[in-house]
C-alpha atoms as a PDB file:
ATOM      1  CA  UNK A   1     131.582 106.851  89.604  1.00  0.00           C
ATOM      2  CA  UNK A   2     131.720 109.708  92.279  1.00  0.00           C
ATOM      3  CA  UNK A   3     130.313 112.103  89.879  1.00  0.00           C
ATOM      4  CA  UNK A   4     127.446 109.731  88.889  1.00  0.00           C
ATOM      5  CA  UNK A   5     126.331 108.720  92.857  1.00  0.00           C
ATOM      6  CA  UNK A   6     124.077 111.677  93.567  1.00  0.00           C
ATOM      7  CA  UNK A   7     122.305 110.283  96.736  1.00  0.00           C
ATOM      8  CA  UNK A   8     123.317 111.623 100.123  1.00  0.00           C
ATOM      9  CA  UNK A   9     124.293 114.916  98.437  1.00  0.00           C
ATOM     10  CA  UNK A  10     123.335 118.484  99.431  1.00  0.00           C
ATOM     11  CA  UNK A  11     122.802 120.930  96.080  1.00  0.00           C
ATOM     12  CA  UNK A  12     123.200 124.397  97.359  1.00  0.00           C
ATOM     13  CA  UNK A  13     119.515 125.953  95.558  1.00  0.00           C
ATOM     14  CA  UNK A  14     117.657 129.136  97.165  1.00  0.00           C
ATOM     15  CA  UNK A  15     114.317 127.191  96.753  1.00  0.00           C
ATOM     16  CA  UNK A  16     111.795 127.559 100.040  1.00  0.00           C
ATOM     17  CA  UNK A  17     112.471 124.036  99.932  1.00  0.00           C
ATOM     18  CA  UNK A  18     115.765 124.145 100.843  1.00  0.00           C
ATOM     19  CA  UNK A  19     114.356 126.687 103.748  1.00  0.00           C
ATOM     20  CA  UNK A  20     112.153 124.587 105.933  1.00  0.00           C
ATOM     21  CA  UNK A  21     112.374 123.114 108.941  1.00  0.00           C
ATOM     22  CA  UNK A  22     113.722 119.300 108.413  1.00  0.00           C
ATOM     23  CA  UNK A  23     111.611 118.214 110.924  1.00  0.00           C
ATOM     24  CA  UNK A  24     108.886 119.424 107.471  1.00  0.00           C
ATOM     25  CA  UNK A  25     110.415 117.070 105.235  1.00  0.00           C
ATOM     26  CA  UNK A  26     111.041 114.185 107.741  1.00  0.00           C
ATOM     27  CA  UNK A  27     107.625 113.695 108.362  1.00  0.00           C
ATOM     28  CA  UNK A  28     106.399 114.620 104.965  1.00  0.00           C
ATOM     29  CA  UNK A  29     109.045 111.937 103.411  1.00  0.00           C
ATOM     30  CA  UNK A  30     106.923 109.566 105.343  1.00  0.00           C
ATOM     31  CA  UNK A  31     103.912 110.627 104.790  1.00  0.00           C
ATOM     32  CA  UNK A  32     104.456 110.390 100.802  1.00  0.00           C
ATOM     33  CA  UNK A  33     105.975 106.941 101.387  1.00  0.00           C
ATOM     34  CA  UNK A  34     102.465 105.761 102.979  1.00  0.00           C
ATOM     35  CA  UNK A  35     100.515 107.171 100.011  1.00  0.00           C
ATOM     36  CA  UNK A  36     102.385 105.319  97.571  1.00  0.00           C
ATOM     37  CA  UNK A  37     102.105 102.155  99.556  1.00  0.00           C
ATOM     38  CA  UNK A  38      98.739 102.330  99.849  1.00  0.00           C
ATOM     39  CA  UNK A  39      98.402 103.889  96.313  1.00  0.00           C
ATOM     40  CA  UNK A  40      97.560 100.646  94.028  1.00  0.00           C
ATOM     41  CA  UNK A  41      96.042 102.101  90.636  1.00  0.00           C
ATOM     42  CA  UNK A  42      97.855 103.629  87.593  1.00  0.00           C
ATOM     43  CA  UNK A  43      95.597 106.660  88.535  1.00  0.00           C
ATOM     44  CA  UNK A  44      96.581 107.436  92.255  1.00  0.00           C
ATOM     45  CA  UNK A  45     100.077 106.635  90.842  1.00  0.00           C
ATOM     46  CA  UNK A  46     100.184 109.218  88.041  1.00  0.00           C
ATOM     47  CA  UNK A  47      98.281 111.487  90.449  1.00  0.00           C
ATOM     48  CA  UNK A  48     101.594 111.081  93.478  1.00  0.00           C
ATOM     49  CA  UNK A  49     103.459 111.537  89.803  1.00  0.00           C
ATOM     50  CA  UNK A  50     102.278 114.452  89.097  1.00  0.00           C
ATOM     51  CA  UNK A  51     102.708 115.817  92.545  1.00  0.00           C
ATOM     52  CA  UNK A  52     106.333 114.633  92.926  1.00  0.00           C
ATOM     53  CA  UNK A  53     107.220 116.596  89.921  1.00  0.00           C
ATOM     54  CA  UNK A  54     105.376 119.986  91.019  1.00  0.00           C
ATOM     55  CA  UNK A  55     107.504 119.623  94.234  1.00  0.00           C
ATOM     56  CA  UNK A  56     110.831 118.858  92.677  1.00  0.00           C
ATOM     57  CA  UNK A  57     110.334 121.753  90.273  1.00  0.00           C
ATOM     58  CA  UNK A  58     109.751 123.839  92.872  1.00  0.00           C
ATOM     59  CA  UNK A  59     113.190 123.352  94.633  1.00  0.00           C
ATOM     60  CA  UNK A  60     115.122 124.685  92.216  1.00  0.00           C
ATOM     61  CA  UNK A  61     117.422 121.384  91.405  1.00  0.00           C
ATOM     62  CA  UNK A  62     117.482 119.903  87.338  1.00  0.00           C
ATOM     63  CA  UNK A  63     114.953 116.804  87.376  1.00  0.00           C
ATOM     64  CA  UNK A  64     118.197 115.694  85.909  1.00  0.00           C
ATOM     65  CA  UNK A  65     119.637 114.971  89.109  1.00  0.00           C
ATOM     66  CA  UNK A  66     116.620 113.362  90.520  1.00  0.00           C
ATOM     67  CA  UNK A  67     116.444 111.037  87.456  1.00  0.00           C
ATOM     68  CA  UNK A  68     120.518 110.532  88.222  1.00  0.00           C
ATOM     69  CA  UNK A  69     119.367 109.479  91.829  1.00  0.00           C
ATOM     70  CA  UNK A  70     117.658 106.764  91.108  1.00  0.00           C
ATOM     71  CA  UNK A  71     120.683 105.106  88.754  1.00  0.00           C
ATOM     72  CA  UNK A  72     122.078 102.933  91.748  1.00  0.00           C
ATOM     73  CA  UNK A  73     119.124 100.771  92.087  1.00  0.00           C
ATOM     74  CA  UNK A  74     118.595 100.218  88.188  1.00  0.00           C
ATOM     75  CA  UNK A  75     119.328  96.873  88.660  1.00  0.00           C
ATOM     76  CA  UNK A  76     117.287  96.095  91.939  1.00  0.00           C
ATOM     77  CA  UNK A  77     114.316  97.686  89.987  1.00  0.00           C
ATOM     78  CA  UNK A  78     114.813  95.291  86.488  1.00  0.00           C
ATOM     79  CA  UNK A  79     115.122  92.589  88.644  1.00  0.00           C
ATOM     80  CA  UNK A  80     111.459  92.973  90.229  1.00  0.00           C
ATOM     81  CA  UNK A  81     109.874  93.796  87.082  1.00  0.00           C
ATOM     82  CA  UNK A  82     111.377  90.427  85.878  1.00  0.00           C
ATOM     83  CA  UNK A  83     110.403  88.559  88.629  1.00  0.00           C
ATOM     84  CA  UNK A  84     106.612  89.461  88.409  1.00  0.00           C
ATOM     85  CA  UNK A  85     106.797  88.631  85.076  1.00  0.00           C
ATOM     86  CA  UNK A  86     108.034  85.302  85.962  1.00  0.00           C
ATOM     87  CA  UNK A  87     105.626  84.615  88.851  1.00  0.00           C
ATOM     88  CA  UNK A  88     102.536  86.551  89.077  1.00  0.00           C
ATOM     89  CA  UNK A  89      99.650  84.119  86.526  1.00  0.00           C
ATOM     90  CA  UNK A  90      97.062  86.497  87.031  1.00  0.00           C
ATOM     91  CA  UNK A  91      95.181  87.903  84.150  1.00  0.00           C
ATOM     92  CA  UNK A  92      95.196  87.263  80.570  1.00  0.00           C
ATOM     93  CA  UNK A  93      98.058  85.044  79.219  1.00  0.00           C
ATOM     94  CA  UNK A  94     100.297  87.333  76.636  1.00  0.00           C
ATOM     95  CA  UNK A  95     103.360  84.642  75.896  1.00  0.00           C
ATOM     96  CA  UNK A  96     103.526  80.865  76.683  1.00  0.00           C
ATOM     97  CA  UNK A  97     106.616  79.561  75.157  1.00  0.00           C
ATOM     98  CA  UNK A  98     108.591  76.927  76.133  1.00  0.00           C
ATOM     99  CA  UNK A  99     107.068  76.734  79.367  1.00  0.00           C
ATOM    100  CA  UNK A 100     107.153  80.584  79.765  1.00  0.00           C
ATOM    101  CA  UNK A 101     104.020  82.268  80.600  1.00  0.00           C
ATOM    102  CA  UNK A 102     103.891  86.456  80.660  1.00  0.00           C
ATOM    103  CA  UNK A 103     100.410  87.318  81.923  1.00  0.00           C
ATOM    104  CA  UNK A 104      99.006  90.705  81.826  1.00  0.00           C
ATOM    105  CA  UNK A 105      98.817  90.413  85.581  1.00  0.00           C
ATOM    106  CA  UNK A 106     102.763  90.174  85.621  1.00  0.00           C
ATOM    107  CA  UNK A 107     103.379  93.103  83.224  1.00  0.00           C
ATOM    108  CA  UNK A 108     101.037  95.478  85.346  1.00  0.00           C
ATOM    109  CA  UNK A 109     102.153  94.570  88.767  1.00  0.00           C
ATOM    110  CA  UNK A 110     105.603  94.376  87.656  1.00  0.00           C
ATOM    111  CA  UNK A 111     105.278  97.908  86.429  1.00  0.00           C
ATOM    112  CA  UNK A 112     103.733  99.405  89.437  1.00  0.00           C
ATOM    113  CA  UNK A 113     105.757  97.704  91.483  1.00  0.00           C
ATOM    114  CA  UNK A 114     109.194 100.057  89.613  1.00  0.00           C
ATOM    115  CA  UNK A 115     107.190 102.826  89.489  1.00  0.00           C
ATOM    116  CA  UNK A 116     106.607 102.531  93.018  1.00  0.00           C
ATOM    117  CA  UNK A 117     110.526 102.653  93.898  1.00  0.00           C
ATOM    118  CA  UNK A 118     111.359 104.876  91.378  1.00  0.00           C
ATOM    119  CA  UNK A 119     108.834 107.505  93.221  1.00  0.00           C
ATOM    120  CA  UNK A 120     110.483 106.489  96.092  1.00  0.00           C
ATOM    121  CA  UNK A 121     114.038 107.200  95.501  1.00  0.00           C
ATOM    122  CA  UNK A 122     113.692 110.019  92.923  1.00  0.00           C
ATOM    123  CA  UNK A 123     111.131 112.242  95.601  1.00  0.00           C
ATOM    124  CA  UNK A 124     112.861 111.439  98.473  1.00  0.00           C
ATOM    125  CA  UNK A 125     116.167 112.452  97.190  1.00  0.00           C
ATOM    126  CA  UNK A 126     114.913 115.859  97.984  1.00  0.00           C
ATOM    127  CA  UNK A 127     115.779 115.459 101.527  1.00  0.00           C
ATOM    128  CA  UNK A 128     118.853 115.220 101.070  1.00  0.00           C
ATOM    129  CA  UNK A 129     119.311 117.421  98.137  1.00  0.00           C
ATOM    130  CA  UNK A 130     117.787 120.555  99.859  1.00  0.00           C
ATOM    131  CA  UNK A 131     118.886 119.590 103.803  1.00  0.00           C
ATOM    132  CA  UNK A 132     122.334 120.074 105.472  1.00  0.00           C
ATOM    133  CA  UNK A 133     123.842 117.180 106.945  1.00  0.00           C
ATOM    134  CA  UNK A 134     124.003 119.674 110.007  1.00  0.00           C
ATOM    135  CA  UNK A 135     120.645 120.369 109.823  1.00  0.00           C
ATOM    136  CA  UNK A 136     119.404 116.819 109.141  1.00  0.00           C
ATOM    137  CA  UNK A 137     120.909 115.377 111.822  1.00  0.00           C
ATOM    138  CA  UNK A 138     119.374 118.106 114.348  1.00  0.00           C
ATOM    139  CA  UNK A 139     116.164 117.462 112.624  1.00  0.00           C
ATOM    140  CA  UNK A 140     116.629 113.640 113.127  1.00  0.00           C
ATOM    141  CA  UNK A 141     117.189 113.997 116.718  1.00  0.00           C
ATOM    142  CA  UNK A 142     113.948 115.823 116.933  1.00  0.00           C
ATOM    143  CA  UNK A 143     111.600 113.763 115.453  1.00  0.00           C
ATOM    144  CA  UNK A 144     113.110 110.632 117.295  1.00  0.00           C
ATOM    145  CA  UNK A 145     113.042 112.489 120.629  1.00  0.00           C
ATOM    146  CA  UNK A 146     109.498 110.233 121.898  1.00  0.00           C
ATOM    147  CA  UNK A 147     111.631 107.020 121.546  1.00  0.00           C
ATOM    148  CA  UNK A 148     113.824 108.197 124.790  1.00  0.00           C
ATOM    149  CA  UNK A 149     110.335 107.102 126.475  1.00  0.00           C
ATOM    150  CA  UNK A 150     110.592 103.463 125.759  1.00  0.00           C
ATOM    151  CA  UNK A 151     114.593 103.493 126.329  1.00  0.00           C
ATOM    152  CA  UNK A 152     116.218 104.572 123.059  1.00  0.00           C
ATOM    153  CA  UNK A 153     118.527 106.857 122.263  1.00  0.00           C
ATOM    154  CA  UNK A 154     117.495 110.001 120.094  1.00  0.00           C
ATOM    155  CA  UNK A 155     121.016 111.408 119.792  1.00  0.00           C
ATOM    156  CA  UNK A 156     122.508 107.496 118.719  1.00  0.00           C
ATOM    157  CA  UNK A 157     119.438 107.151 115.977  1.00  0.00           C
ATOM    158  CA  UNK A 158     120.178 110.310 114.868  1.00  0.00           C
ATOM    159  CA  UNK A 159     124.553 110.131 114.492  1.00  0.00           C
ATOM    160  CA  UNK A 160     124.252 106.737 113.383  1.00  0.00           C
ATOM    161  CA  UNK A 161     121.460 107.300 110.314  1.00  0.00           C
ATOM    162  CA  UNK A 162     123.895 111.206 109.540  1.00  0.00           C
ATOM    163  CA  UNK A 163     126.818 109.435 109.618  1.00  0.00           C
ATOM    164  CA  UNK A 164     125.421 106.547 106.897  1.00  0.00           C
ATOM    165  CA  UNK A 165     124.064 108.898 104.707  1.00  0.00           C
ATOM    166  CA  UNK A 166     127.267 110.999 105.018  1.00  0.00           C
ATOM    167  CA  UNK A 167     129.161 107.514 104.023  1.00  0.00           C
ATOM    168  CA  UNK A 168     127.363 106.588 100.657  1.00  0.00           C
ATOM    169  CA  UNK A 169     129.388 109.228  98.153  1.00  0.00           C
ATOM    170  CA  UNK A 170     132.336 108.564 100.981  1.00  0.00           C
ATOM    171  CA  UNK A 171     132.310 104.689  99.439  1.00  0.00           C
ATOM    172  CA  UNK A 172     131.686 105.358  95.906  1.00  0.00           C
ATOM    173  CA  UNK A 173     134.940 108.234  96.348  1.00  0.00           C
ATOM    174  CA  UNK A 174     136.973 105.060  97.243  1.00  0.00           C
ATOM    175  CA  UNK A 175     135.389 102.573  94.803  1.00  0.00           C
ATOM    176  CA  UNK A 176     136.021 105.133  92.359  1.00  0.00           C
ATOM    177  CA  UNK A 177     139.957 105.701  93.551  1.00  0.00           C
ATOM    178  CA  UNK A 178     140.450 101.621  93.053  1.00  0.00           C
ATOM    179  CA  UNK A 179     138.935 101.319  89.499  1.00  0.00           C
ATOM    180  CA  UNK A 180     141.206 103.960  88.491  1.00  0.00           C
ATOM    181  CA  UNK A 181     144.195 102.267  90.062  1.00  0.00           C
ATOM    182  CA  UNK A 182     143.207  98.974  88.243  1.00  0.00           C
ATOM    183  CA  UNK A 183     142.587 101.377  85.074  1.00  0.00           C
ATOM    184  CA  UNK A 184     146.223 102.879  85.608  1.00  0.00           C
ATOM    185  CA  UNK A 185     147.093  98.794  86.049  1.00  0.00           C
ATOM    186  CA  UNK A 186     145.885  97.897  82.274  1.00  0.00           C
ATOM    187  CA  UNK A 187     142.328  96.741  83.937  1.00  0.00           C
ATOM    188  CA  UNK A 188     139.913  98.747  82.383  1.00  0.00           C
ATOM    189  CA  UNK A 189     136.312  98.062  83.347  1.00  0.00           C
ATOM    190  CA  UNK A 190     135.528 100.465  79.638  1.00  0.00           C
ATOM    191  CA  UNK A 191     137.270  97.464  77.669  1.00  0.00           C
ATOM    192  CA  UNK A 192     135.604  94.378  79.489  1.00  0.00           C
ATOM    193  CA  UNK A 193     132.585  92.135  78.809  1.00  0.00           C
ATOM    194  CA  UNK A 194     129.678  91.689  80.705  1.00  0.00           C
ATOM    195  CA  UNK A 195     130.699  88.622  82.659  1.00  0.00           C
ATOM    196  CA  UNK A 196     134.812  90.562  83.397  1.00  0.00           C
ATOM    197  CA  UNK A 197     132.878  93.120  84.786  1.00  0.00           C
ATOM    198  CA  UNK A 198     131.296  91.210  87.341  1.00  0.00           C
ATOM    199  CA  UNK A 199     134.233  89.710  88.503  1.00  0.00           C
ATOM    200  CA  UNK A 200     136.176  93.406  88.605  1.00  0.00           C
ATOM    201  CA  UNK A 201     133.288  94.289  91.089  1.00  0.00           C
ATOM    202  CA  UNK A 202     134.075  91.436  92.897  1.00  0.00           C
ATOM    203  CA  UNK A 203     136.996  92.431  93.432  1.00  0.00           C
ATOM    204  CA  UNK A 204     136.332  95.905  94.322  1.00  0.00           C
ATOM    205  CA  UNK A 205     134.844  94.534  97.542  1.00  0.00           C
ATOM    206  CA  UNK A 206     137.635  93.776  98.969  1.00  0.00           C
ATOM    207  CA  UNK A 207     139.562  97.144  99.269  1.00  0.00           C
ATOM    208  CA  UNK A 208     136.340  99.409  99.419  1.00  0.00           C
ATOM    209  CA  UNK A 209     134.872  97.249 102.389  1.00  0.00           C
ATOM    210  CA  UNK A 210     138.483  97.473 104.300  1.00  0.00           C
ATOM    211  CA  UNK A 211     138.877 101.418 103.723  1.00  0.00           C
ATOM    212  CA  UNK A 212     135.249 101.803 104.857  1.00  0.00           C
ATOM    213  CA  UNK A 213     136.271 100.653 108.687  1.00  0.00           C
ATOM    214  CA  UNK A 214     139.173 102.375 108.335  1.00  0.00           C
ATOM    215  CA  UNK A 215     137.435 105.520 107.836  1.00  0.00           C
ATOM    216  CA  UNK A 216     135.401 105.010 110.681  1.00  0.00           C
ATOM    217  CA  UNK A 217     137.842 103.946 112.528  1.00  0.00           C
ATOM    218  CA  UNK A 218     139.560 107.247 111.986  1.00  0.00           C
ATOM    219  CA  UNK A 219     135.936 108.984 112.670  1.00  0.00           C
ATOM    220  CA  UNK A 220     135.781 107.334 116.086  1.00  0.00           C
ATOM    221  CA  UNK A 221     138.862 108.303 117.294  1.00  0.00           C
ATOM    222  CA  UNK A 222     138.582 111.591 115.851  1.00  0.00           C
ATOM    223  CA  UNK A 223     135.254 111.987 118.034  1.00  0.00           C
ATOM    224  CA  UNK A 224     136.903 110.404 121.114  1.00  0.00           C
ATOM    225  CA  UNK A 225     139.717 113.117 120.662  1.00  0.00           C
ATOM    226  CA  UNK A 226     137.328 116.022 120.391  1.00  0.00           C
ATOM    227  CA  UNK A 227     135.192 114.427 123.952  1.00  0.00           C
ATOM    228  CA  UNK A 228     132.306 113.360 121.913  1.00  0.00           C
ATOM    229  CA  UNK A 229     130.069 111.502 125.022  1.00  0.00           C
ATOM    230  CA  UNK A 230     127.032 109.521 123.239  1.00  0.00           C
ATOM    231  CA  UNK A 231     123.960 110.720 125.072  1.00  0.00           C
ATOM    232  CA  UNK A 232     125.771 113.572 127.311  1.00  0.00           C
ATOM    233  CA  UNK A 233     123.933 116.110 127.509  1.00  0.00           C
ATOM    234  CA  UNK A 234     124.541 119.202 125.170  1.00  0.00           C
ATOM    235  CA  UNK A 235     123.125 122.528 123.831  1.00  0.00           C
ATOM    236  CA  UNK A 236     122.493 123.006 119.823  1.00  0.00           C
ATOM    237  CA  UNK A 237     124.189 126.156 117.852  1.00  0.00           C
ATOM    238  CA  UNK A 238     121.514 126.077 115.755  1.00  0.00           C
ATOM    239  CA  UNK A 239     117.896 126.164 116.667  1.00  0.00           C
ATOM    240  CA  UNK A 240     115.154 125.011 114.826  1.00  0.00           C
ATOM    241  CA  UNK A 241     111.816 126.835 113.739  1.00  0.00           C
ATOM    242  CA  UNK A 242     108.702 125.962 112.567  1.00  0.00           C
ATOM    243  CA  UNK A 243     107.187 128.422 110.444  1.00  0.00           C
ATOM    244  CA  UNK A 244     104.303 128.929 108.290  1.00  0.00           C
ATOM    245  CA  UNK A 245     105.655 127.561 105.373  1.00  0.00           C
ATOM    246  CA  UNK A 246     106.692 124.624 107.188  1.00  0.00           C
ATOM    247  CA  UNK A 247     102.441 124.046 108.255  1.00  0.00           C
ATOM    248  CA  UNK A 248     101.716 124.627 104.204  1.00  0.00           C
ATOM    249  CA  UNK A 249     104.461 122.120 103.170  1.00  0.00           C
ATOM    250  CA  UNK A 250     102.893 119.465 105.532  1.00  0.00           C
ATOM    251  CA  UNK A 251      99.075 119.864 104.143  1.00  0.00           C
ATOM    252  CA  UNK A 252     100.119 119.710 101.225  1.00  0.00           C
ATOM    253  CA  UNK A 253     101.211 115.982 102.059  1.00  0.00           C
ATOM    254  CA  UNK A 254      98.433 115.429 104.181  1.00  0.00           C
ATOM    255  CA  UNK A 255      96.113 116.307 101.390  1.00  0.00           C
ATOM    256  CA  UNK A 256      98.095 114.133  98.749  1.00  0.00           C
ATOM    257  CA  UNK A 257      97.359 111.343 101.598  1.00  0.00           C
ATOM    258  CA  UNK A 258      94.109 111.592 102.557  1.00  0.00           C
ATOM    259  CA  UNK A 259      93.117 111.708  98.328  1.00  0.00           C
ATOM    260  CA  UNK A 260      95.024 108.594  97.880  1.00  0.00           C
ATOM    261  CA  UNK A 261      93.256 107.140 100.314  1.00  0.00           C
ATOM    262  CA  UNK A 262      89.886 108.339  99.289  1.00  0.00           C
ATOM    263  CA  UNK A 263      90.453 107.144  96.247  1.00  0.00           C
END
């Protein structure tokens, strides 16, 4: 299961991705979340497409592993093509059986509505593919330095959204360490049916959930023993700078934006 959970992951690659600023690809992750928002026809769609895949190319990492990203939320994204089939009417009808009535309507929205995620979640796994956690969570303190205007915390926003993505292969380590126990135990999730399954997950819960606060249990006291001081104030090891590349990388986005929206 480790091996499979690729999100929150940093793949060592000497791309120019991996070399910008992650202030860049902050704001550029959000910018290519508005466009496909806002993008609502199979053309601005396969257009963001098309661009997603130029960009992953270009940092070096197996589209492989972006495809392997997305594998989590498999589930999430059948269930939203199902429900669209079940509840949008619009458009032609294609089945009415037994009360059941697939309209073209459903099928179309139900698709863009998947391909929407899975743009999502395969393209902005590069942020965390091709970004530190060191360097992410400097960057995330930057970008969320205006909110220390209106009485938030940059440095809390920051640890607190490092320290979540640094948790997500952290879980799936220890889910992984209980299904082998219950493997080792003569409880093999291989040789179970569909509905045994469910209840083995179930019962994964349990443990996982309880070693999760027990890690970061151990975390916080680990940061109380080193004099971690939320909010004190500090100096960085590592600076950031914005270079040239780091202006291209963000018209490039821009661009992408302002097409989706003229289109």
């Amino acid at each position: 299961m480790q091996a499979k959970m690729m999100i929150g992951r940093y793949v060592d690659a000497d791309s120019w991705i991996h070399r910008l600023d992650p202030r860049a690809k902050l704001i550029a992750m959000v910018i290519y979340l508005v466009a496909v928002i806002l993008a609502e026809q199979f053309t601005e769609l396969a257009a963001l497409t098309v661009f997603a895949l130029l960009i992953m190319m270009s940092s070096r990492i197996s589209l492989y592993r972006y495809f392997r990203a997305s594998r989590p939320l498999w589930f999430i994204m059948a269930f939203m093509f199902i429900f669209y089939l079940l509840f949008d009417k619009s458009g032609n009808s294609l089945v009415n059986v037994a009360g059941l009535n697939i309209t073209t309507g459903g099928v179309t929205y139900g698709a863009y509505a998947v391909w929407r995620m899975a743009l999502l979640v395969t393209f902005t796994a590069i942020l965390t593919f091709t970004t530190t956690p060191v360097a992410l969570n400097l960057g995330l303190e930057r970008v969320f330095k205006p909110i220390k205007y209106v009485g938030g915390s940059p440095q809390q926003w920051s640890m607190m959204i490092g320290i979540s993505l640094r948790f997500i292969p952290t879980i799936f380590e220890e889910a992984d360490k209980v299904m082998k126990a219950q493997a080792s135990r003569g409880a093999d999730a291989q040789d179970l049916s569909f509905t045994q399954k469910g209840k083995m997950v179930m019962t994964l819960m349990v443990p996982v959930i309880v070693s999760a606060f027990r890690r970061a249990e151990e975390l916080v006291q680990a940061m109380e023993a080193r004099g971690y001081v939320l909010n004190a104030p500090r100096t960085s090891l590592r600076k950031l700078t914005w270079s040239g590349a780091d202006h291209a990388f963000m018209a490039l986005f821009i661009a992408m934006l302002l097409l989706v929206m003229w289109w």
